[in-house]
N, C-alpha and C. Protein backbone atom coordinates (compact mmCIF):
# COMPACT_ATOMS: atom_id res chain seq x y z
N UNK A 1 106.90 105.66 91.30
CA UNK A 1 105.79 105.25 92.13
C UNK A 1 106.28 104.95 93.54
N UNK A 2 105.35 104.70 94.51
CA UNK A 2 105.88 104.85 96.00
C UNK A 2 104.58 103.49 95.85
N UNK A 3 105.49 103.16 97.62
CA UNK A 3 104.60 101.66 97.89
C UNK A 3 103.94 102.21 99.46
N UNK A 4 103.54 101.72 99.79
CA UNK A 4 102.87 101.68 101.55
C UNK A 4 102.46 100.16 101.80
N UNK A 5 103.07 100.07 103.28
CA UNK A 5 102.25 98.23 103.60
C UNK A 5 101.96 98.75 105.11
N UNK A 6 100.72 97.94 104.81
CA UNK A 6 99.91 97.88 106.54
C UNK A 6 99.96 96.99 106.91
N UNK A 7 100.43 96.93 108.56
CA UNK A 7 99.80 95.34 109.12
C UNK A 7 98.60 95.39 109.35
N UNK A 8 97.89 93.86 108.74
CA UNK A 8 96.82 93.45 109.14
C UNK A 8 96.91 92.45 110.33
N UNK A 9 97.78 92.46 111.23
CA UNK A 9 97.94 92.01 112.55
C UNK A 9 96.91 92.25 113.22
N UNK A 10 96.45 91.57 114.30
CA UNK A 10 95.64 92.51 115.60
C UNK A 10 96.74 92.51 116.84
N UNK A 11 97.46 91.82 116.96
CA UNK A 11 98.52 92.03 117.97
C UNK A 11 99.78 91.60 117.39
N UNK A 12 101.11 92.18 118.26
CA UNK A 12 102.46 91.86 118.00
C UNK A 12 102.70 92.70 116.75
N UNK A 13 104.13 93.21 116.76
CA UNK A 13 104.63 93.80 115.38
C UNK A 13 105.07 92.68 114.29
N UNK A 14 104.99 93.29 113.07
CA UNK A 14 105.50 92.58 112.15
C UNK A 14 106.58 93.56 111.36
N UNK A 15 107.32 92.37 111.24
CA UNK A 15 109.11 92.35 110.64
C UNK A 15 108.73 92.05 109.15
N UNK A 16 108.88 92.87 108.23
CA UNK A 16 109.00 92.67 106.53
C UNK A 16 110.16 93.00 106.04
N UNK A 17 110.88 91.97 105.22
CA UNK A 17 111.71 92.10 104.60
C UNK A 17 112.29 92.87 103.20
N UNK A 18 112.62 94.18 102.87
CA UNK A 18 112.33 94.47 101.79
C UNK A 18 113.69 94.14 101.13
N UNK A 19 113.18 94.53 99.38
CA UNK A 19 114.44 94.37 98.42
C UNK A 19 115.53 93.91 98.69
N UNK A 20 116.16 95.70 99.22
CA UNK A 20 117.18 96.24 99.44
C UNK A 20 118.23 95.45 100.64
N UNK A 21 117.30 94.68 101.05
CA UNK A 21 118.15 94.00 102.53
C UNK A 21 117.70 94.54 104.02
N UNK A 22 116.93 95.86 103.61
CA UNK A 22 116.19 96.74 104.84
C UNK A 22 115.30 95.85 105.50
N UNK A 23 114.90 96.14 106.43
CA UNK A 23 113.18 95.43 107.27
C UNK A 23 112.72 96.73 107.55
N UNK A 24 111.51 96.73 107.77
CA UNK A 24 110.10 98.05 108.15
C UNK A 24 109.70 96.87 109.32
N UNK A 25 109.73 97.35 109.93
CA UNK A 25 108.68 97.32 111.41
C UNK A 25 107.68 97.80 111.62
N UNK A 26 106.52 96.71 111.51
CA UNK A 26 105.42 96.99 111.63
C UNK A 26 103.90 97.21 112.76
N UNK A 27 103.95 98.16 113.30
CA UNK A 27 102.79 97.46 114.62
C UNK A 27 101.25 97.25 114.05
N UNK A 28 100.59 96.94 114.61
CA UNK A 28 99.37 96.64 114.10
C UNK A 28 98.33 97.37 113.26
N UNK A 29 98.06 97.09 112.52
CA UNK A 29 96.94 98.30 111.73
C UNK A 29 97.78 99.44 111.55
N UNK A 30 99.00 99.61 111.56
CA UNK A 30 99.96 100.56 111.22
C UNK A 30 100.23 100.43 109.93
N UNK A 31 100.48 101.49 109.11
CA UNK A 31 101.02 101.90 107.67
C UNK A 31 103.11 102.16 107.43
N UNK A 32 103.76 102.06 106.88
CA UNK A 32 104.74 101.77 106.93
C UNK A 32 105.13 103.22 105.95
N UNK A 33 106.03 104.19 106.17
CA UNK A 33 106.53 104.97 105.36
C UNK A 33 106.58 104.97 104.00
N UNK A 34 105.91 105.85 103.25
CA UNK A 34 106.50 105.71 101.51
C UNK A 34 107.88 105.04 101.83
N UNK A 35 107.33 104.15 100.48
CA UNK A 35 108.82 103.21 100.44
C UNK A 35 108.63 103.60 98.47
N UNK A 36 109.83 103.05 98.19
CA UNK A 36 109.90 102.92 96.44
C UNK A 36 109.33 101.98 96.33
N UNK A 37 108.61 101.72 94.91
CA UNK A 37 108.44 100.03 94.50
C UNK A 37 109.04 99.54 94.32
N UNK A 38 110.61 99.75 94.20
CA UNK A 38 111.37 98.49 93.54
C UNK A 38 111.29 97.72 95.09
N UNK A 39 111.28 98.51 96.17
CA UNK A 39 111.32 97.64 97.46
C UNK A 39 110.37 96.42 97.57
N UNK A 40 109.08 96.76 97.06
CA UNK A 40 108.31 95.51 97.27
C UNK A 40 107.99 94.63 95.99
N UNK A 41 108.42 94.95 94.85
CA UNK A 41 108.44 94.48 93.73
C UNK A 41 109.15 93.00 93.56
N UNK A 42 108.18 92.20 92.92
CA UNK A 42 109.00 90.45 93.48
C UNK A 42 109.54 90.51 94.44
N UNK A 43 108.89 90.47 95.78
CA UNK A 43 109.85 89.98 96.28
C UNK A 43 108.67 88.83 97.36
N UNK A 44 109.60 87.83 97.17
CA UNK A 44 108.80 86.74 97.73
C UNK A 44 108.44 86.97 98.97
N UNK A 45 108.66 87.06 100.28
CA UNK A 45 108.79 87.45 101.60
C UNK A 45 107.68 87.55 101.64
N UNK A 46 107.25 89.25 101.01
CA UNK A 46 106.18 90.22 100.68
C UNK A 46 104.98 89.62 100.43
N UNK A 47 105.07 88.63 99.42
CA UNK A 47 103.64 88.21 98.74
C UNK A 47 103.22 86.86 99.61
N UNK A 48 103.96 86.42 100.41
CA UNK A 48 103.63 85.17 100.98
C UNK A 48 103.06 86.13 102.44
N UNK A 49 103.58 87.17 102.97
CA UNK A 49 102.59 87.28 103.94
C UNK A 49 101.27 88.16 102.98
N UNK A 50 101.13 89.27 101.98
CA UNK A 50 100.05 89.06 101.62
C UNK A 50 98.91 88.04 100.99
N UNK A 51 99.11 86.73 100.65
CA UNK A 51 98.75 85.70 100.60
C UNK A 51 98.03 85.12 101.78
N UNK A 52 98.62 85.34 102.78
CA UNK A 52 98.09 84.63 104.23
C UNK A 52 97.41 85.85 105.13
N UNK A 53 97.50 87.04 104.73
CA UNK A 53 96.33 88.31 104.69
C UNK A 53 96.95 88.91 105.94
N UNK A 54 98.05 88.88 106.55
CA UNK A 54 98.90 89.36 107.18
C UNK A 54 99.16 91.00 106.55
N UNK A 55 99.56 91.18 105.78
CA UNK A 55 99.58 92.49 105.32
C UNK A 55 98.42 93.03 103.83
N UNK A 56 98.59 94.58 103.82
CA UNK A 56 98.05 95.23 102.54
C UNK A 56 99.21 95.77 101.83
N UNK A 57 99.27 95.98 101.15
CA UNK A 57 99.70 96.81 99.92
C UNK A 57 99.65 97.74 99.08
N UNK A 58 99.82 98.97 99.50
CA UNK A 58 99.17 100.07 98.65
C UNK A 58 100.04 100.83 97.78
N UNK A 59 100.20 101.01 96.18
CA UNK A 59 100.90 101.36 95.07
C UNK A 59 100.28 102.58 94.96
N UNK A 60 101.02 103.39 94.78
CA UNK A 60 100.50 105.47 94.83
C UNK A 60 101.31 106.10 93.58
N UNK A 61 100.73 106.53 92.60
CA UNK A 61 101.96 107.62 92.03
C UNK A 61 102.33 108.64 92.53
N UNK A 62 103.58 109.07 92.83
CA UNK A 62 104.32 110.05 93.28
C UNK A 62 103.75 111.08 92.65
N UNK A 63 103.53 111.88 93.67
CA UNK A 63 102.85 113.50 93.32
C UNK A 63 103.61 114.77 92.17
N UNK A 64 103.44 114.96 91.45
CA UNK A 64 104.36 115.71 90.52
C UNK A 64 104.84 116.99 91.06
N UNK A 65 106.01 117.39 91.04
CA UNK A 65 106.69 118.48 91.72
C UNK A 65 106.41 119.21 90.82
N UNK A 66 106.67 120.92 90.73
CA UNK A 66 106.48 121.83 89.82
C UNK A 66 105.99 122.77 90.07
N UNK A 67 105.81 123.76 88.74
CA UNK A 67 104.60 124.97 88.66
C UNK A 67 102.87 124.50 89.21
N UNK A 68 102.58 123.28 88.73
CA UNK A 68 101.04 123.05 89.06
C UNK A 68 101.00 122.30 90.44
N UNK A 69 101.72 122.77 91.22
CA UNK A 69 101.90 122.16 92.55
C UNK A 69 101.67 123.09 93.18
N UNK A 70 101.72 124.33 92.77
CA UNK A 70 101.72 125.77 93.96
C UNK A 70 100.58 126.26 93.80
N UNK A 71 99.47 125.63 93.26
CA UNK A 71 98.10 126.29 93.97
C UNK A 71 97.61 126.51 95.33
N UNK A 72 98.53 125.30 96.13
CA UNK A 72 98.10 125.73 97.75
C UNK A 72 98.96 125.66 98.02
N UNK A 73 98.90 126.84 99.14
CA UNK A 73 100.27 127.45 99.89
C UNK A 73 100.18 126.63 101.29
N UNK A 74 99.21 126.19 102.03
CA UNK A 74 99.16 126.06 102.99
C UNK A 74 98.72 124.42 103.35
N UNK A 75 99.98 123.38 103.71
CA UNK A 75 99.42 122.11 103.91
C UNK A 75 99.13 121.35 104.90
N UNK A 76 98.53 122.26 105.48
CA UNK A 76 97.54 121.51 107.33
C UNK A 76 96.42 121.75 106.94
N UNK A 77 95.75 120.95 107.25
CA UNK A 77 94.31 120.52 107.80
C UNK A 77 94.00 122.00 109.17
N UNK A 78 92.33 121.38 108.64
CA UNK A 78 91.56 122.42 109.76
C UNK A 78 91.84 121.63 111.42
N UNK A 79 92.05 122.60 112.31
CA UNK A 79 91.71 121.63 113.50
C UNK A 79 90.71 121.18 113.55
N UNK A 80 90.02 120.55 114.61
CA UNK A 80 88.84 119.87 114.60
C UNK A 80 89.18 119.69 116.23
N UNK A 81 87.36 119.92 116.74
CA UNK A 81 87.58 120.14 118.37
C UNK A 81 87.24 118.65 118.64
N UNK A 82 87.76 118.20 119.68
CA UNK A 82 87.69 117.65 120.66
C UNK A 82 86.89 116.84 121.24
N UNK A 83 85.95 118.48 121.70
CA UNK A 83 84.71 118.09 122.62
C UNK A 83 83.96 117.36 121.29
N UNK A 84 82.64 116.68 122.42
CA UNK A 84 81.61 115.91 121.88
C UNK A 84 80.77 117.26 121.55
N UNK A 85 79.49 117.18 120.89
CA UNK A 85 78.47 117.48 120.93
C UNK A 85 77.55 117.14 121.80
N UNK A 86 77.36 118.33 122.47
CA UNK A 86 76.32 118.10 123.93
C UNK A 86 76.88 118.05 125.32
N UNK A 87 78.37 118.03 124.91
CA UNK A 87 78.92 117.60 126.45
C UNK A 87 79.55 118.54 127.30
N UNK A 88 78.51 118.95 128.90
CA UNK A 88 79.21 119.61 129.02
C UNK A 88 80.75 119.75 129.17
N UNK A 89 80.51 121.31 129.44
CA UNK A 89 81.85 122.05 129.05
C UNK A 89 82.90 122.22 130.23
């Protein structure tokens, strides 16, 4: 399984301490790289700023590698324009 943490900051970065001895740097309303769970798993740091609503927490299962993975060849998104609707050009 993979972890993700967001700051729920509105200003200033936030410093989280994981497991391993690492920190993630966080800016505001920012999402933090797949991390493993053992990184955020007990660990006190972690739950005392989600407690005080400073951060989220999001637990994902890792996507299965393989044969049933190659139905799509192609992994970008459509562009999407720009302009408004109505505005000129």
């Amino acid at each position: 399984m993979t972890a993700r943490i967001r700051s729920l900051l509105a200003s200033g970065p936030l410093m989280v301490a994981l497991n391993s001895g690492r920190t993630v740097r966080l800016s505001p309303g920012r999402w933090s790289a797949d991390l493993r769970d053992a990184e955020v798993a007990d660990n006190a740091d972690l739950d005392k700023l989600r407690r005080r609503g400073d951060i989220e927490v999001e637990l994902a299962d890792e996507e299965p590698e393989g044969p049933a993975d190659q139905g799509e060849t192609s992994g970008s998104k459509p562009q999407r324009s720009r302009k408004r609707p109505g505005a000129a050009g």
